[in-house]
Protein backbone atom coordinates (compact mmCIF):
# COMPACT_ATOMS: atom_id res chain seq x y z
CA UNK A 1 -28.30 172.10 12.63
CA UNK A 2 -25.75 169.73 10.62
CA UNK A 3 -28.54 167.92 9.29
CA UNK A 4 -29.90 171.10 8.02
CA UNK A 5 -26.69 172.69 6.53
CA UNK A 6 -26.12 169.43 4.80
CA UNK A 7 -29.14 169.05 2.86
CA UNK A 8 -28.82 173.17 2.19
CA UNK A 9 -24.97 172.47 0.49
CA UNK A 10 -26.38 169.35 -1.03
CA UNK A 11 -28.75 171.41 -3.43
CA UNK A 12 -25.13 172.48 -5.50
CA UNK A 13 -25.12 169.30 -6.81
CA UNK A 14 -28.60 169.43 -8.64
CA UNK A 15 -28.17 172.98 -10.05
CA UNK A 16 -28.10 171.68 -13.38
CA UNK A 17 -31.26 170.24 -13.31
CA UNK A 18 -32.49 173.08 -11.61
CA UNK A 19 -31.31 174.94 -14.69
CA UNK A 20 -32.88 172.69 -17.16
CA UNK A 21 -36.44 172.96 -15.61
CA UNK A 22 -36.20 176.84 -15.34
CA UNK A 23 -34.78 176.87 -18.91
CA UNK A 24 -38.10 175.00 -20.38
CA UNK A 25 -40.83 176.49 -18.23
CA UNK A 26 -38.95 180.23 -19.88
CA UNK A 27 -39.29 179.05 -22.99
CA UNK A 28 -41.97 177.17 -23.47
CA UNK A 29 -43.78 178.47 -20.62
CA UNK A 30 -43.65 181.73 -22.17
CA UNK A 31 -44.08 180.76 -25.96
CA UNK A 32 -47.98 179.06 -25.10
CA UNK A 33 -49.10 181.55 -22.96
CA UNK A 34 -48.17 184.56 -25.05
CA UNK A 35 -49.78 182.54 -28.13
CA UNK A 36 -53.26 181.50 -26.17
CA UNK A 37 -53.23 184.84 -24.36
CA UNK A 38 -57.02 186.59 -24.59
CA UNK A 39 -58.03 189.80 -22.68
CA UNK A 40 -60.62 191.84 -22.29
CA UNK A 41 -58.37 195.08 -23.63
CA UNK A 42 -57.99 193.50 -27.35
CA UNK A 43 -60.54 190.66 -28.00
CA UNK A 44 -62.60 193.52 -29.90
CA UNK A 45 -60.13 195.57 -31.23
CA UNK A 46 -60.27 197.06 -34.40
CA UNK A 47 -57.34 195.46 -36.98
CA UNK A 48 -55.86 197.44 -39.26
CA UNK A 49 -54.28 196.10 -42.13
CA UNK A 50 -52.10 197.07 -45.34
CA UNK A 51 -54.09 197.89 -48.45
CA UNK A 52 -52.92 198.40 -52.04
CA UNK A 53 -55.36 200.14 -53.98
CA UNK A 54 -54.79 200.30 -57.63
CA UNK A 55 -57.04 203.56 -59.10
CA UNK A 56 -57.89 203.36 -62.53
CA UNK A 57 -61.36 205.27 -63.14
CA UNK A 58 -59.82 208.81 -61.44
CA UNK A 59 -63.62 209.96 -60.49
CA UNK A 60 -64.69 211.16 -57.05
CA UNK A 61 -66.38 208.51 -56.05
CA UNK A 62 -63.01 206.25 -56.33
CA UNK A 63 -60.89 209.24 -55.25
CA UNK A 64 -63.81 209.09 -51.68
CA UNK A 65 -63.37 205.09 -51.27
CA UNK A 66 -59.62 205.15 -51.37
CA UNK A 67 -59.70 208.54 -48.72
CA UNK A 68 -61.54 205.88 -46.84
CA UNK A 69 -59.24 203.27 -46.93
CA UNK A 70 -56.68 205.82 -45.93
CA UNK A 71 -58.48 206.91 -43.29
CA UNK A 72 -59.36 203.69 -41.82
CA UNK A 73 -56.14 201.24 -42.93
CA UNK A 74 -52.83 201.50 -44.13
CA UNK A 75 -53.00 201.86 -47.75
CA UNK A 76 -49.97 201.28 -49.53
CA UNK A 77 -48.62 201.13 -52.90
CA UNK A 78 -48.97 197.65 -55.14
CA UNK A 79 -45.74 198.25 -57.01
CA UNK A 80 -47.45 196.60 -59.94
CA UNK A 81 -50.37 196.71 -62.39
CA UNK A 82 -50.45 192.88 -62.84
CA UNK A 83 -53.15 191.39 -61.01
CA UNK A 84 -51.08 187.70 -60.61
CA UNK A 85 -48.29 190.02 -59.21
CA UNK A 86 -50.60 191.00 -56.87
CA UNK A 87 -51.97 187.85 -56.21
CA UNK A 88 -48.52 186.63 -55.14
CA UNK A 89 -48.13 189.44 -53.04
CA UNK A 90 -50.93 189.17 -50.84
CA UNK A 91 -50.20 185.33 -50.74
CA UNK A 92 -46.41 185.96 -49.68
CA UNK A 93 -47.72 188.63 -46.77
CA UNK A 94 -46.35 191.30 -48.72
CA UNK A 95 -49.20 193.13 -48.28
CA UNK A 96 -52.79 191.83 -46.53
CA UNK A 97 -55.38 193.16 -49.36
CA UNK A 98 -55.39 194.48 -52.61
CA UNK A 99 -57.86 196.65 -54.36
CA UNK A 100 -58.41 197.59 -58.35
CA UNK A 101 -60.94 200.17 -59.49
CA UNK A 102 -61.65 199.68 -62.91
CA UNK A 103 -62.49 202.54 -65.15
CA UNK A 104 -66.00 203.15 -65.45
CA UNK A 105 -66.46 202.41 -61.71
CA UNK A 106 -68.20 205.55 -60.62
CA UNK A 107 -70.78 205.25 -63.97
CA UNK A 108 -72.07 202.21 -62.65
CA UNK A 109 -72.21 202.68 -59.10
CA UNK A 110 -74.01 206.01 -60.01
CA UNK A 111 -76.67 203.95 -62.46
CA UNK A 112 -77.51 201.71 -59.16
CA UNK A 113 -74.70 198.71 -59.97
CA UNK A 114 -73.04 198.20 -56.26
CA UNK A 115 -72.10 194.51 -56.95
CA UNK A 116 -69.08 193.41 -58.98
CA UNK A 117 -68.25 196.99 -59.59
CA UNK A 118 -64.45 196.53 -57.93
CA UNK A 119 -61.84 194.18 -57.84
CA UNK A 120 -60.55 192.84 -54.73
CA UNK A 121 -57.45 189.83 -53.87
CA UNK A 122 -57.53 188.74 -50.73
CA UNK A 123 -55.91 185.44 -48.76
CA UNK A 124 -59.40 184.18 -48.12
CA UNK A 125 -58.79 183.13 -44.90
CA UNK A 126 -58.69 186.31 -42.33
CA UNK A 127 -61.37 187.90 -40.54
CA UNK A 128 -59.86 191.11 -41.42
CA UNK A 129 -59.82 190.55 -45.23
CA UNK A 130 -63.56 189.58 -45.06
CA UNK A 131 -64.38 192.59 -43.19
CA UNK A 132 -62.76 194.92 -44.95
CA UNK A 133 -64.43 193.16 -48.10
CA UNK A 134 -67.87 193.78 -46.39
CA UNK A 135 -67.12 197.11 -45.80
CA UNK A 136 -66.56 198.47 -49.00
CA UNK A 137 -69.68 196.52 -50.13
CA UNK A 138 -71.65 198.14 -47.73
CA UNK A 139 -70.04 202.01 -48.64
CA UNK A 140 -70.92 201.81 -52.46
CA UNK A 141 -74.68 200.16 -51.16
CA UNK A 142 -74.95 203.34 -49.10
CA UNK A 143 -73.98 205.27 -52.05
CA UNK A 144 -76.83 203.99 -54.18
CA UNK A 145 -79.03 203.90 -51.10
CA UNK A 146 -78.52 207.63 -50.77
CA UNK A 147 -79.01 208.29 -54.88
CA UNK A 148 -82.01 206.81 -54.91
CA UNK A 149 -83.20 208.74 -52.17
CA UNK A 150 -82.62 211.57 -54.49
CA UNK A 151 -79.39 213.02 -53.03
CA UNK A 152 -76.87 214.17 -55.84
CA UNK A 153 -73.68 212.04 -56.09
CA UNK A 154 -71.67 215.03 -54.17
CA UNK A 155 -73.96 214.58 -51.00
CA UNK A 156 -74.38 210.83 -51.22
CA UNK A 157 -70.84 210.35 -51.46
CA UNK A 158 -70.11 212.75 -48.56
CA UNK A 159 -72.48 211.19 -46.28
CA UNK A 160 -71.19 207.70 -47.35
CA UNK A 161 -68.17 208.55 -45.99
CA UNK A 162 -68.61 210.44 -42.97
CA UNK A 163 -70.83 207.58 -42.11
CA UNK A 164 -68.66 204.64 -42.63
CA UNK A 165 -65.42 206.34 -41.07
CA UNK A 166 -67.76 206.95 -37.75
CA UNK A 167 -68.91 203.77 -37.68
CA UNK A 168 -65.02 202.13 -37.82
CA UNK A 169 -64.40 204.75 -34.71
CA UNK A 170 -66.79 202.52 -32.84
CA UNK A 171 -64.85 200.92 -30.17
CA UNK A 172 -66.90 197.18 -28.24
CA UNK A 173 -67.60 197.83 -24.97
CA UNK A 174 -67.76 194.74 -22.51
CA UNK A 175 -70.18 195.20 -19.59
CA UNK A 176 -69.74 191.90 -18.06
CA UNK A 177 -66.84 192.42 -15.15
CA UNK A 178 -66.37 189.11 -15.18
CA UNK A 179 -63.01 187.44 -16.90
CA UNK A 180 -64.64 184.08 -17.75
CA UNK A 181 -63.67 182.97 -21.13
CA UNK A 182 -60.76 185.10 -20.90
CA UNK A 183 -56.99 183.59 -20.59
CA UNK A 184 -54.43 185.93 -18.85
CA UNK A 185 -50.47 185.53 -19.38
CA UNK A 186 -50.72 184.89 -15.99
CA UNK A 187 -52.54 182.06 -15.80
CA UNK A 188 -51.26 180.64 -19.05
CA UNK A 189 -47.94 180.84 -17.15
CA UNK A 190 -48.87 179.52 -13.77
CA UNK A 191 -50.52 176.73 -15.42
CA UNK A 192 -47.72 175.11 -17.00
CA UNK A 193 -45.83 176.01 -13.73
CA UNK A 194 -47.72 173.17 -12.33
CA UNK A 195 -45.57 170.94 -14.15
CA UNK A 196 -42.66 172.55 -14.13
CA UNK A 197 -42.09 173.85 -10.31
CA UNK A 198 -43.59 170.32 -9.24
CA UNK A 199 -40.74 168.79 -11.12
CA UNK A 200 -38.31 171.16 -9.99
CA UNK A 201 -38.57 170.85 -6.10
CA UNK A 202 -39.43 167.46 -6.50
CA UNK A 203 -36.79 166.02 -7.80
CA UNK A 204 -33.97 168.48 -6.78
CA UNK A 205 -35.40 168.00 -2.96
CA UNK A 206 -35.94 164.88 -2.70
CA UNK A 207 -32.46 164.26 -4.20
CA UNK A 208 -30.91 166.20 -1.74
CA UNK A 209 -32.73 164.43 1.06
CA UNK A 210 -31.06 161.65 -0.29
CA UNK A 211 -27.58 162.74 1.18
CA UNK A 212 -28.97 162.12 4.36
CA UNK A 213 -29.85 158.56 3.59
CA UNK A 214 -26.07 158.25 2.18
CA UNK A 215 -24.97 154.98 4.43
CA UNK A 216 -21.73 156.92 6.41
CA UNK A 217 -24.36 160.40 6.48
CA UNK A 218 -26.89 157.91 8.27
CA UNK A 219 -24.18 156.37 10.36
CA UNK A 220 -23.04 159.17 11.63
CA UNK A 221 -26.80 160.90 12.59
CA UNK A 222 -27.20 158.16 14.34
CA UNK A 223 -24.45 157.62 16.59
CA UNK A 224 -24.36 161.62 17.53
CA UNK A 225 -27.89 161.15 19.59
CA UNK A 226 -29.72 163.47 17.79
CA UNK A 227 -33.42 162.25 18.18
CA UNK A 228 -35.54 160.71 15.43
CA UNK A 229 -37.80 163.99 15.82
CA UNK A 230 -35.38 166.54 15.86
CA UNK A 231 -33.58 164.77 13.29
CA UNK A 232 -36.74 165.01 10.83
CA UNK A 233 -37.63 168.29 12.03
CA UNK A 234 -33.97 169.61 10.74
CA UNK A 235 -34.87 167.78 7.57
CA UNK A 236 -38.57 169.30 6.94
CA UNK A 237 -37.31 173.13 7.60
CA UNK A 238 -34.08 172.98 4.76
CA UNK A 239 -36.02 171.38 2.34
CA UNK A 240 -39.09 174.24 3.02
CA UNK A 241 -36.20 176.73 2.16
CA UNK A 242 -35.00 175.12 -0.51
CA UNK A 243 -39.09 175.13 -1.85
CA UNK A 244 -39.17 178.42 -0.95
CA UNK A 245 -36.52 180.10 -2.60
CA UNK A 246 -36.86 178.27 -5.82
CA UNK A 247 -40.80 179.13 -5.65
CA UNK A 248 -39.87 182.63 -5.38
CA UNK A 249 -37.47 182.59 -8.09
CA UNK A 250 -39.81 181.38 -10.56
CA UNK A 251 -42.85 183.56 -9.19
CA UNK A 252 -40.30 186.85 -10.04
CA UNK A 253 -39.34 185.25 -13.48
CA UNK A 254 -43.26 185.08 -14.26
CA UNK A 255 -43.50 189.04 -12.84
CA UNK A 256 -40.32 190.06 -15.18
CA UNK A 257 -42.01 188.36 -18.50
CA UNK A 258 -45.36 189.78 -17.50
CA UNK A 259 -44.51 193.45 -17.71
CA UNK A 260 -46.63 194.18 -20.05
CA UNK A 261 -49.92 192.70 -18.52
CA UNK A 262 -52.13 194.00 -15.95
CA UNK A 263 -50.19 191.97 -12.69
CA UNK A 264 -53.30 192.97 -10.45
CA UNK A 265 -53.57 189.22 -9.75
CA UNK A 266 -50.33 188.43 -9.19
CA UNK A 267 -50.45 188.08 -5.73
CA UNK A 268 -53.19 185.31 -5.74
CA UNK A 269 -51.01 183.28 -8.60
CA UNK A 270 -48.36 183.51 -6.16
CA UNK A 271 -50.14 182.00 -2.85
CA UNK A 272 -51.26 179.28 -4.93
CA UNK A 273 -47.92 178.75 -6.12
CA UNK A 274 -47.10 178.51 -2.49
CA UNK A 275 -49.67 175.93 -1.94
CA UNK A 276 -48.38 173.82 -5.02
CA UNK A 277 -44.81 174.25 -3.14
CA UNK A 278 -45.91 172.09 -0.25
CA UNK A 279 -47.82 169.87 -2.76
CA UNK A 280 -44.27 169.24 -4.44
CA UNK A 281 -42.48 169.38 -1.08
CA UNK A 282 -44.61 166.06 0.29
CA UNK A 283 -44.17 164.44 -2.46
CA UNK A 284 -40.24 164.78 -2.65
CA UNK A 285 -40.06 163.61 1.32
CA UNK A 286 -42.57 160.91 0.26
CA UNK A 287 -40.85 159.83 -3.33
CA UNK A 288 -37.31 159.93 -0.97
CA UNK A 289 -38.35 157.83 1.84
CA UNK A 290 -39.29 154.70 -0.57
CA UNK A 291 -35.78 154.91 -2.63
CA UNK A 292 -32.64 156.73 -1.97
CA UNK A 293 -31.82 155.65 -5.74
CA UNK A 294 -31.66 159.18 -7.71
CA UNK A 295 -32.54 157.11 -11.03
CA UNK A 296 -35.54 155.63 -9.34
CA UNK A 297 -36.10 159.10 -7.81
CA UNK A 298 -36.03 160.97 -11.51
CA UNK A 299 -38.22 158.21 -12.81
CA UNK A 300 -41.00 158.75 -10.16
CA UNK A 301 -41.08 162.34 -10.27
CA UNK A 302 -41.27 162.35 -13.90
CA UNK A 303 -43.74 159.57 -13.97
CA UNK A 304 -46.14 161.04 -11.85
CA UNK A 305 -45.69 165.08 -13.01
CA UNK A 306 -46.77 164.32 -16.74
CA UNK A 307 -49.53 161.57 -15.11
CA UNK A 308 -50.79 164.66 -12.75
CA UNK A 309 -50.26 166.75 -15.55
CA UNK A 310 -52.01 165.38 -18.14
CA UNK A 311 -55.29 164.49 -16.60
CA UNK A 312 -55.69 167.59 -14.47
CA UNK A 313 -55.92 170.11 -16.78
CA UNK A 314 -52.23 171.70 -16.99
CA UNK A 315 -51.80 169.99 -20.42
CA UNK A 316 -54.94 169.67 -21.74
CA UNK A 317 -57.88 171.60 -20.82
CA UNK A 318 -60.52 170.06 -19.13
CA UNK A 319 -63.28 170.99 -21.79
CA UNK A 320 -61.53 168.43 -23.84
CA UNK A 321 -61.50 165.90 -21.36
CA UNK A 322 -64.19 163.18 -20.29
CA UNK A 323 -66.38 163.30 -17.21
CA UNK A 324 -64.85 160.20 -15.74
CA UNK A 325 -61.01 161.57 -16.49
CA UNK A 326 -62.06 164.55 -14.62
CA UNK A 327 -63.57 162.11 -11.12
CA UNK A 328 -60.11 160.75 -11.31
CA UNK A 329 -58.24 163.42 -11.40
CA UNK A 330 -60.33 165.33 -8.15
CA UNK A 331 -57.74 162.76 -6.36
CA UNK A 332 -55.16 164.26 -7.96
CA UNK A 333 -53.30 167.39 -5.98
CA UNK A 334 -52.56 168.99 -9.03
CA UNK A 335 -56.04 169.19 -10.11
CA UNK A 336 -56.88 171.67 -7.41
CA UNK A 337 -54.43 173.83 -8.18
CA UNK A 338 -55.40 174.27 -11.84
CA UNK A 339 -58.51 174.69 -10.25
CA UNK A 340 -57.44 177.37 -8.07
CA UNK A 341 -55.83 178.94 -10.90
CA UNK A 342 -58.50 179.24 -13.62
CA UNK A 343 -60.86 180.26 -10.14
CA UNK A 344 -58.33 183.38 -10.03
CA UNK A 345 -58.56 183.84 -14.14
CA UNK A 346 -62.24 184.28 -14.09
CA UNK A 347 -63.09 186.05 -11.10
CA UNK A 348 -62.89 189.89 -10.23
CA UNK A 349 -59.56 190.65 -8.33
CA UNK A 350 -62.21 191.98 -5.37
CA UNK A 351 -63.90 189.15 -5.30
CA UNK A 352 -61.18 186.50 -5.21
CA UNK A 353 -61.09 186.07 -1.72
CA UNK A 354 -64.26 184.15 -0.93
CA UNK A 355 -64.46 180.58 0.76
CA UNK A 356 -63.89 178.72 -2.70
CA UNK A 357 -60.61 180.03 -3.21
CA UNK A 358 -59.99 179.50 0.45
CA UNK A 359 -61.28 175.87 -0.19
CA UNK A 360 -58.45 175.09 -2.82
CA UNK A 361 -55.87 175.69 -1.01
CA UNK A 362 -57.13 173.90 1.91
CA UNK A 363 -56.91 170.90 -0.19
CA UNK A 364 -53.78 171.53 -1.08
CA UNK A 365 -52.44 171.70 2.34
CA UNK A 366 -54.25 168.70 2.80
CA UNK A 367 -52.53 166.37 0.09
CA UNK A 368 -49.37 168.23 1.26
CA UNK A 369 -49.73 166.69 4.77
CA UNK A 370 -50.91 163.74 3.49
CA UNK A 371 -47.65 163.25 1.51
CA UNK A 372 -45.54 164.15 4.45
CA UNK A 373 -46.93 162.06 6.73
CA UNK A 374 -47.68 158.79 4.36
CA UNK A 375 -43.24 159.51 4.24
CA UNK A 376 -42.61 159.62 7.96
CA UNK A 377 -44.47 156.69 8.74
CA UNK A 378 -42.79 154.85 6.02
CA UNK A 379 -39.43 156.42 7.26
CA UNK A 380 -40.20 155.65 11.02
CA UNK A 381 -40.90 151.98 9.88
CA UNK A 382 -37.90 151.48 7.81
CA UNK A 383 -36.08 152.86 10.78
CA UNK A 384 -37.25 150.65 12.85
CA UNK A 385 -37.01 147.59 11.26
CA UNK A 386 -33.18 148.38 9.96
CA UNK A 387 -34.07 148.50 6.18
């Protein structure tokens, strides 16, 4: 039990680094995965931007176009008659689009002219600029479609318009319940908490296992007759609290930035989480048991989070990455749970819980135990041979 409330007080001293690590994966953390967020609920959703429509013929075809616009966008007023004015404006993001109908606009539309007939500024670079630009082609084409089907101008314009405002009512409908080549702000967020939470309970627990190692600490274990075993034992449980606790810390900071997002997967994130926990865990027992140095300790976390990080698939994603980077990296713990975690991004939440989801964490576990163990024997030996 001393051994255990030791290593528990010892944790005060790395609470600044805890800090720092919680601090970036907040920050950061939250900045990518709110910017490469994608979901199902607004990859097709209809954009509406701010229009300003400058009216110069007065007819009722141009009076129909801009009810349009109104109807469909947010049509505001230019504040100027100067088309460079204009120009500047939709460049500075005053407003997204601006319109001029010349005088004389209706004449030709009526006489079958659709093309060139309006003026349009827009940045040239926005899907929503070129659509709205397509759209208004395609109303005045319907207009002259519709004259020349000998409708008068009143009834072409009228069904013009009742067409083209339907048609923006349209909302995409995905059938495919799948979420593959869709990023939640969960798993944006989980990702780079492979780096992060590794970092964390690595080096803060492995640190505080250190205390143990101190020279008068060690003297003192080992005159009291507490056995190697129980000794180790005591060890193992505070630094799974310590794991614990910070795991859960950073699972309910995810939950609190994620309000806004469906959380039905939440709970999966989390066990994985877990599993990366005992991942991070091993390797602080392992890092600890070669050097009781806390420089050489930072260095060799660090070291080997961006290494893990970088080649699999927290940093970069591994459609960017080679064939052979990716072998490498299936011996790499970290890998499976990135796996894991875009697993739980593109599956249905009821069908998560099949054997290949069950399979990443098992090798998890496994690397885990491997890390533990690959420490105790190195402990045991040091031990034994008084190094």
């Amino acid at each position: 039990m001393s051994v255990f409330n030791a290593i528990i007080k010892s944790v005060k001293a790395n609470a600044s680094t805890i800090f720092m690590y919680l601090v970036i994966f907040a920050v950061f953390g939250n900045m990518s995965s709110r910017a490469n967020v994608s979901t199902k609920e607004d990859m097709f959703k209809e954009v509406t931007i701010e229009v300003a429509v400058t009216d110069h013929d007065g007819s009722d075809l141009s009076r129909a176009l801009v009810g349009y616009l109104e109807e469909t966008q947010k049509v505001v007023d230019p504040k100027t008659e100067d088309p460079v004015m204009m120009n500047d404006n939709v460049r500075f993001g005053i407003y997204d689009y601006a319109l001029i109908i010349p005088e004389g606009f209706e004449e030709k539309v009526v006489n079958g002219q659709a093309e060139d007939v309006i003026d349009y500024i827009s940045p040239g670079d926005t899907a929503s600029g070129y659509l709205l630009t397509q759209k208004l082609s395609d109303y005045l084409q319907d207009v002259v479609i519709y004259l020349n089907c000998g409708y008068s101008k009143e009834e072409a314009i009228a069904l013009t318009h009742e067409q083209m405002v339907e048609l923006d009512n349209i909302e995409a409908t995905i059938l495919d319940d799948s979420d593959t080549e869709y990023r939640s702000f969960y798993a944006g967020m989980f990702t780079f908490n492979g780096y992060t939470l590794m970092l964390i309970i690595c080096i803060c627990c492995a640190m505080a296992l250190t205390f143990v190692k101190d020279r008068d600490v060690k003297n003192r274990i080992s005159v009291s007759g507490m056995h190697f075993s129980v000794r180790n034992l005591a060890t193992i449980c505070a630094t799974m609290l310590i794991g614990f606790v910070l795991t859960t810390f950073v699972i309910v900071i995810v939950y609190l930035m994620g309000l806004q997002y469906h959380g039905e997967k939440l709970l999966y994130y989390s066990i994985d989480a877990y599993a990366l926990m005992l991942i991070s865990l091993g390797m602080a027992y392992f890092i600890c048991s070669i050097t009781s140095n806390e420089n050489l300790i930072n260095m060799i976390a660090n070291m080997l989070g961006l290494s893990f990080s970088f080649l699999c698939g927290i940093f970069v994603d591994p459609q960017f990455m080679s064939e052979g980077v990716l072998r490498v990296a299936r011996f790499m713990p970290l890998y499976w749970y990135a796996e894991a975690i875009r697993y739980i991004n593109d599956t249905p939440v009821s069908e998560i819980l099949v054997s290949q989801f069950g399979m990443y964490l098992l090798i998890e576990v496994i690397f885990a135990i491997g890390f533990f163990a690959a420490g105790l024997i190195i402990s045991r030996k040091k031990e034994q041979y008084a190094l």
